[in-house]
C-alpha atoms as a PDB file:
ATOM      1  CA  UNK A   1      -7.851  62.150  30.432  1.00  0.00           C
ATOM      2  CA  UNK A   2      -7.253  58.283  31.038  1.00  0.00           C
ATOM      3  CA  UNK A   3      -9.146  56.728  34.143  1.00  0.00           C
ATOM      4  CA  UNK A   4      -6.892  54.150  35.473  1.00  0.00           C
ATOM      5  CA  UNK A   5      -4.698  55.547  37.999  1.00  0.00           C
ATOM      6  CA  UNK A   6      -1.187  54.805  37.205  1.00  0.00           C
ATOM      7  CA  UNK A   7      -0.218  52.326  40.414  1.00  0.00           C
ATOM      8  CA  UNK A   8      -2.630  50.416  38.737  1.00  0.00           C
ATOM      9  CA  UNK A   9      -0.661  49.695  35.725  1.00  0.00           C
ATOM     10  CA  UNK A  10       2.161  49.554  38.154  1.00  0.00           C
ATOM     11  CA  UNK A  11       0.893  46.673  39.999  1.00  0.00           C
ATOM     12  CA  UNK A  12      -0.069  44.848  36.839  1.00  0.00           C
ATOM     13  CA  UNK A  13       3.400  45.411  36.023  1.00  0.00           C
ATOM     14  CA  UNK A  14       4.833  43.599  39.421  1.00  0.00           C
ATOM     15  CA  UNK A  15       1.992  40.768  38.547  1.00  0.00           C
ATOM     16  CA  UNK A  16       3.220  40.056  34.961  1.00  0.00           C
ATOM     17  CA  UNK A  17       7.104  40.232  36.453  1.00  0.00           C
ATOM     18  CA  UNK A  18       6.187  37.374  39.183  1.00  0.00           C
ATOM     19  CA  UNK A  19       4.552  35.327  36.388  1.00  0.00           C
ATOM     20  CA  UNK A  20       7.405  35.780  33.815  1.00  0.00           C
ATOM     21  CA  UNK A  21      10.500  35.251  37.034  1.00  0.00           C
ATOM     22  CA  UNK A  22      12.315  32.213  37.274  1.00  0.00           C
ATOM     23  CA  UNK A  23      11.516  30.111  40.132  1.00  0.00           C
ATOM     24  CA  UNK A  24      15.104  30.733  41.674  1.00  0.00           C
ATOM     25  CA  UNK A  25      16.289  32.260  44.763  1.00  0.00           C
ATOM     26  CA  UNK A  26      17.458  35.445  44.356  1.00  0.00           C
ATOM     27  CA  UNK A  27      21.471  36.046  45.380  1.00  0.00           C
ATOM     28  CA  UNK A  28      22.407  38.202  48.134  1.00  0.00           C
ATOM     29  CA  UNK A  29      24.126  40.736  45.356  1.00  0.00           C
ATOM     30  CA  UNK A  30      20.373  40.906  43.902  1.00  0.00           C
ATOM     31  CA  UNK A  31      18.618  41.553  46.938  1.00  0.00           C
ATOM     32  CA  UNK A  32      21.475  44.784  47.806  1.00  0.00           C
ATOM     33  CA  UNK A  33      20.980  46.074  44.346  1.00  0.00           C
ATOM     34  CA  UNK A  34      16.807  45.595  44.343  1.00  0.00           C
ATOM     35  CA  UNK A  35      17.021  46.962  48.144  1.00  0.00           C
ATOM     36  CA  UNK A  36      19.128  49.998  46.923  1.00  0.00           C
ATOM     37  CA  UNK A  37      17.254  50.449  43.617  1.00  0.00           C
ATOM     38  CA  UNK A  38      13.677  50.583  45.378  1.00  0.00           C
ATOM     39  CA  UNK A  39      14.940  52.759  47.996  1.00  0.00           C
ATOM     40  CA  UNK A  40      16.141  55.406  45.899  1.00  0.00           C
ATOM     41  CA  UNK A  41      12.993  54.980  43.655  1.00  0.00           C
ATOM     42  CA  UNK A  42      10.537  55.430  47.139  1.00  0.00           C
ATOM     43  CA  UNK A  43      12.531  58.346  47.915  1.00  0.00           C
ATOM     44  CA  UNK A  44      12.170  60.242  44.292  1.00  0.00           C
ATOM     45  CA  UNK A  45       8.832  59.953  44.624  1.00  0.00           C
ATOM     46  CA  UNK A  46       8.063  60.669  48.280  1.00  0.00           C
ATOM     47  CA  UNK A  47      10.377  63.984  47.578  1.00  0.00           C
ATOM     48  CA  UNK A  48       7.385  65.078  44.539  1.00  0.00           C
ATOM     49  CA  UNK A  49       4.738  64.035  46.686  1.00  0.00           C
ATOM     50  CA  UNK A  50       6.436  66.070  49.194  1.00  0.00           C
ATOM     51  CA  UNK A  51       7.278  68.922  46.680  1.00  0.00           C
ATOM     52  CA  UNK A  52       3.508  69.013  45.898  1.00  0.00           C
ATOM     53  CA  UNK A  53       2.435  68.970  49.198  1.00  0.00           C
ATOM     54  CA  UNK A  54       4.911  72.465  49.782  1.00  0.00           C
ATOM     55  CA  UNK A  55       2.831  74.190  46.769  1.00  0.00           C
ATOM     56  CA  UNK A  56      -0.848  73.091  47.935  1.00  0.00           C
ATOM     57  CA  UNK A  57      -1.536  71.267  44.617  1.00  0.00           C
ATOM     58  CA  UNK A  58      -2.912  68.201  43.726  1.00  0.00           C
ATOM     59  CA  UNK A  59      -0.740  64.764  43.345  1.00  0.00           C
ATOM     60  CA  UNK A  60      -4.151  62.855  41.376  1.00  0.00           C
ATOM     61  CA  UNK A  61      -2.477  62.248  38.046  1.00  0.00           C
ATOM     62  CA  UNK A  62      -6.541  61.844  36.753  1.00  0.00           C
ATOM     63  CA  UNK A  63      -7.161  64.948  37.462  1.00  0.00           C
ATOM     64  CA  UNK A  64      -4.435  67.649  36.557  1.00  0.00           C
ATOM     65  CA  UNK A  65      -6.552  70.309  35.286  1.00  0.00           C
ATOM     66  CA  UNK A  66      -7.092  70.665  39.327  1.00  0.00           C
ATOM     67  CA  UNK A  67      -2.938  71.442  39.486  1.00  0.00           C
ATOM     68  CA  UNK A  68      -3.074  74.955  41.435  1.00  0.00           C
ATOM     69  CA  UNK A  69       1.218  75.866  40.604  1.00  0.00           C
ATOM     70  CA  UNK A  70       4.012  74.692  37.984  1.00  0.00           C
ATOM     71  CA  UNK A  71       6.292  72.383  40.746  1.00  0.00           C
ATOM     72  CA  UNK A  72       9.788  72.917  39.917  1.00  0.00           C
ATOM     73  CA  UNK A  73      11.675  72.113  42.988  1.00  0.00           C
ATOM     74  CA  UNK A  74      13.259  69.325  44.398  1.00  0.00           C
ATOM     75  CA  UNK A  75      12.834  65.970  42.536  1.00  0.00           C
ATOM     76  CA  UNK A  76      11.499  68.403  39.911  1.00  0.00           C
ATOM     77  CA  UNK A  77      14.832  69.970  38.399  1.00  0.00           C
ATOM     78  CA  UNK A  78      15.686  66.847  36.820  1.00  0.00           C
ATOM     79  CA  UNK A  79      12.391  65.125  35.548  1.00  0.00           C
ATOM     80  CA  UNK A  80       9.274  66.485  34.862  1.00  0.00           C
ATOM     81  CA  UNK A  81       7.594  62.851  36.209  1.00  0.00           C
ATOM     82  CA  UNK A  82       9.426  61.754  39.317  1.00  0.00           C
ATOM     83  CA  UNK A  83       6.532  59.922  40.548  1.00  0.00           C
ATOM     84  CA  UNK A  84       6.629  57.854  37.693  1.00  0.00           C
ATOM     85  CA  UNK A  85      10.392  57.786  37.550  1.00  0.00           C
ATOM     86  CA  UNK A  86       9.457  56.254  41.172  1.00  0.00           C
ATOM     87  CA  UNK A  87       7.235  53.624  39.930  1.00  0.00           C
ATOM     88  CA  UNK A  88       9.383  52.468  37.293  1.00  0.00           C
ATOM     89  CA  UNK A  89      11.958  52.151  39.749  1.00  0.00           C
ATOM     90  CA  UNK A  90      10.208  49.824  41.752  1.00  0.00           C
ATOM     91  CA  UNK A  91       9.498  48.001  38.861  1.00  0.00           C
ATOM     92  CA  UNK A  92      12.906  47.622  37.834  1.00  0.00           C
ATOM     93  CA  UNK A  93      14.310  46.521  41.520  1.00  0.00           C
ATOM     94  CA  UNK A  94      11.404  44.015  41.540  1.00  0.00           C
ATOM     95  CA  UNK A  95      12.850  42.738  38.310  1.00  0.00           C
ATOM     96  CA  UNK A  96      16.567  42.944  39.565  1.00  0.00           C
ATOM     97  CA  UNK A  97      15.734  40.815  42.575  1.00  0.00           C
ATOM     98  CA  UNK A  98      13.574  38.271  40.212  1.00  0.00           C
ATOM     99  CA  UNK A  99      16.388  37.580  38.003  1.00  0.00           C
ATOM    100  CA  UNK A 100      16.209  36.591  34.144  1.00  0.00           C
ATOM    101  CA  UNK A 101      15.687  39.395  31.384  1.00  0.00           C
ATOM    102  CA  UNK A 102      12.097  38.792  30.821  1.00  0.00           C
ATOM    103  CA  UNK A 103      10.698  40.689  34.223  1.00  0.00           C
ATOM    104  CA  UNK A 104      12.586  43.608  32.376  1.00  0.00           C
ATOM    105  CA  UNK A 105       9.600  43.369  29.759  1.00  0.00           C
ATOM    106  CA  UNK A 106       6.732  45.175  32.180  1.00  0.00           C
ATOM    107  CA  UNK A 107       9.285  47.802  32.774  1.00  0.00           C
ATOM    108  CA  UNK A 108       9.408  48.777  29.317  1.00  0.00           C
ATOM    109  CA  UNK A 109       5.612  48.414  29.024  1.00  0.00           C
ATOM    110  CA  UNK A 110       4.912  50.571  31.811  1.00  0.00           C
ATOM    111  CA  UNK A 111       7.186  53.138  30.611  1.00  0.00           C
ATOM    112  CA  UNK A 112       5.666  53.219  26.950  1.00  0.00           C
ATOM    113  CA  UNK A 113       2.073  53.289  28.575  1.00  0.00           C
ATOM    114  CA  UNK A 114       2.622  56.009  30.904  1.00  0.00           C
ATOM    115  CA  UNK A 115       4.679  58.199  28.679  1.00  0.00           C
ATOM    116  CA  UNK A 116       1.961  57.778  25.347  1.00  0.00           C
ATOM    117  CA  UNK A 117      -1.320  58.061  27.703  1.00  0.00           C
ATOM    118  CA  UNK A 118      -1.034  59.650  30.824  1.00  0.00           C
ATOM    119  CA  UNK A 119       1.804  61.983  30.555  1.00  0.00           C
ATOM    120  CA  UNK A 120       0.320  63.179  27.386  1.00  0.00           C
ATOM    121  CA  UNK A 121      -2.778  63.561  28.597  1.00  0.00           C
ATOM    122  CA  UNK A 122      -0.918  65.632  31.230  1.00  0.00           C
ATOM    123  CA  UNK A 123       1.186  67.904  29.019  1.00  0.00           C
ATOM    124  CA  UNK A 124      -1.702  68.997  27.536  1.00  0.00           C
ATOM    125  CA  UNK A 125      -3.490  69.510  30.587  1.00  0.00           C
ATOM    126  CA  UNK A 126      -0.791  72.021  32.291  1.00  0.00           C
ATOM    127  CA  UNK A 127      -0.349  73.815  29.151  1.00  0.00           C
ATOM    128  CA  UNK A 128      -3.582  74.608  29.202  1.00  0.00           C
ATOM    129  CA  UNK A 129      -3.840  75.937  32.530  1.00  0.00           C
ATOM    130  CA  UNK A 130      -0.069  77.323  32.645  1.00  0.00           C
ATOM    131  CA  UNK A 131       0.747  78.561  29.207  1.00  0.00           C
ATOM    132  CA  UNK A 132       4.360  80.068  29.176  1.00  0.00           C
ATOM    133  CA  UNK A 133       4.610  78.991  32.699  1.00  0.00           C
ATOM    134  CA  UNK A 134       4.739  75.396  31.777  1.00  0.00           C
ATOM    135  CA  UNK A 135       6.000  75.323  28.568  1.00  0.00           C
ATOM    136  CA  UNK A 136       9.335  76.828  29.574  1.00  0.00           C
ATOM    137  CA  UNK A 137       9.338  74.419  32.259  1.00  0.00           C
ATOM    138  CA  UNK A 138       8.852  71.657  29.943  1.00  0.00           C
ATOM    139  CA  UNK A 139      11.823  72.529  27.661  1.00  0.00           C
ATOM    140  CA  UNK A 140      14.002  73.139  30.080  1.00  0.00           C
ATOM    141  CA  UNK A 141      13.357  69.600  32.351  1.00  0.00           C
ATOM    142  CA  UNK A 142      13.547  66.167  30.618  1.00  0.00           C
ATOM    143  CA  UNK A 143      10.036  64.001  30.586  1.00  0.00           C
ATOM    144  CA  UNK A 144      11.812  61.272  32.369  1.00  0.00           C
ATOM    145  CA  UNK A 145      15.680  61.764  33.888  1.00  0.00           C
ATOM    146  CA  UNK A 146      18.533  64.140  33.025  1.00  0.00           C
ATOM    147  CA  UNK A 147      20.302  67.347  34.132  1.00  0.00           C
ATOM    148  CA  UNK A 148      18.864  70.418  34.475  1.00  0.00           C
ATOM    149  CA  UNK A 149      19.492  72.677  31.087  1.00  0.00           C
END
């Protein structure tokens, strides 16, 4: 299981971003779109933390052998990672409200790194301790965003 908690890789994300921005002032039309970008991003996340939180299992993404139910509710039916899908979010509204293409770049980065190490490393983790439970689960709801199947 990988040891660096994923906000981690998050914030190095909104580090690179400021370092690779263009030393402009963002326009009001950035700021609305960043604003409403971040605040749907806080609230798919917020609604798995909440979703957890209704089931009594753990939200430590180090540590998901702990995971005490499948969570398929809420934030849930249409990603199997909304807390990620959260932190990406944020991400990509810091990057709106930067401006340029290159603050784009840590998205992608934190994307690849989360879905080939942690998520993995999840996966396997909730198959293990869920079987059937999970696996249906996982090929009925997208890794990252979609409808329901």
């Amino acid at each position: 299981m990988p040891k660096v908690p994923p906000p981690v890789f998050a914030a190095v994300g909104l580090v690179a971003q400021h370092l690779l921005a263009p030393r402009r002032r963002p326009t009001v039309a950035r700021v609305v779109a960043a604003g409403a970008i971040a605040a749907g991003s806080v609230y798919v996340a917020g609604s798995a933390i909440r979703a957890f939180g209704r089931e009594h299992t753990t939200v430590n993404p180090l540590e998901p052998e702990r995971a005490t139910a499948v969570v398929a509710e809420g934030p849930f039916r249409y990603t199997r990672n909304p807390m990620y899908v959260g932190m990406a979010g944020i991400l990509t509204a810091h990057a709106v409200l930067r401006g340029g293409l290159l603050p784009l770049a840590p998205v992608a980065a934190f994307v690849a790194v989360i879905d080939r190490i942690q998520i993995t490393a999840e996966g396997h983790a909730m198959s293990a301790s869920f079987g059937d439970a999970y696996d249906a689960y996982r090929s009925a709801t997208p890794r990252w965003l979609g409808l329901p199947r």
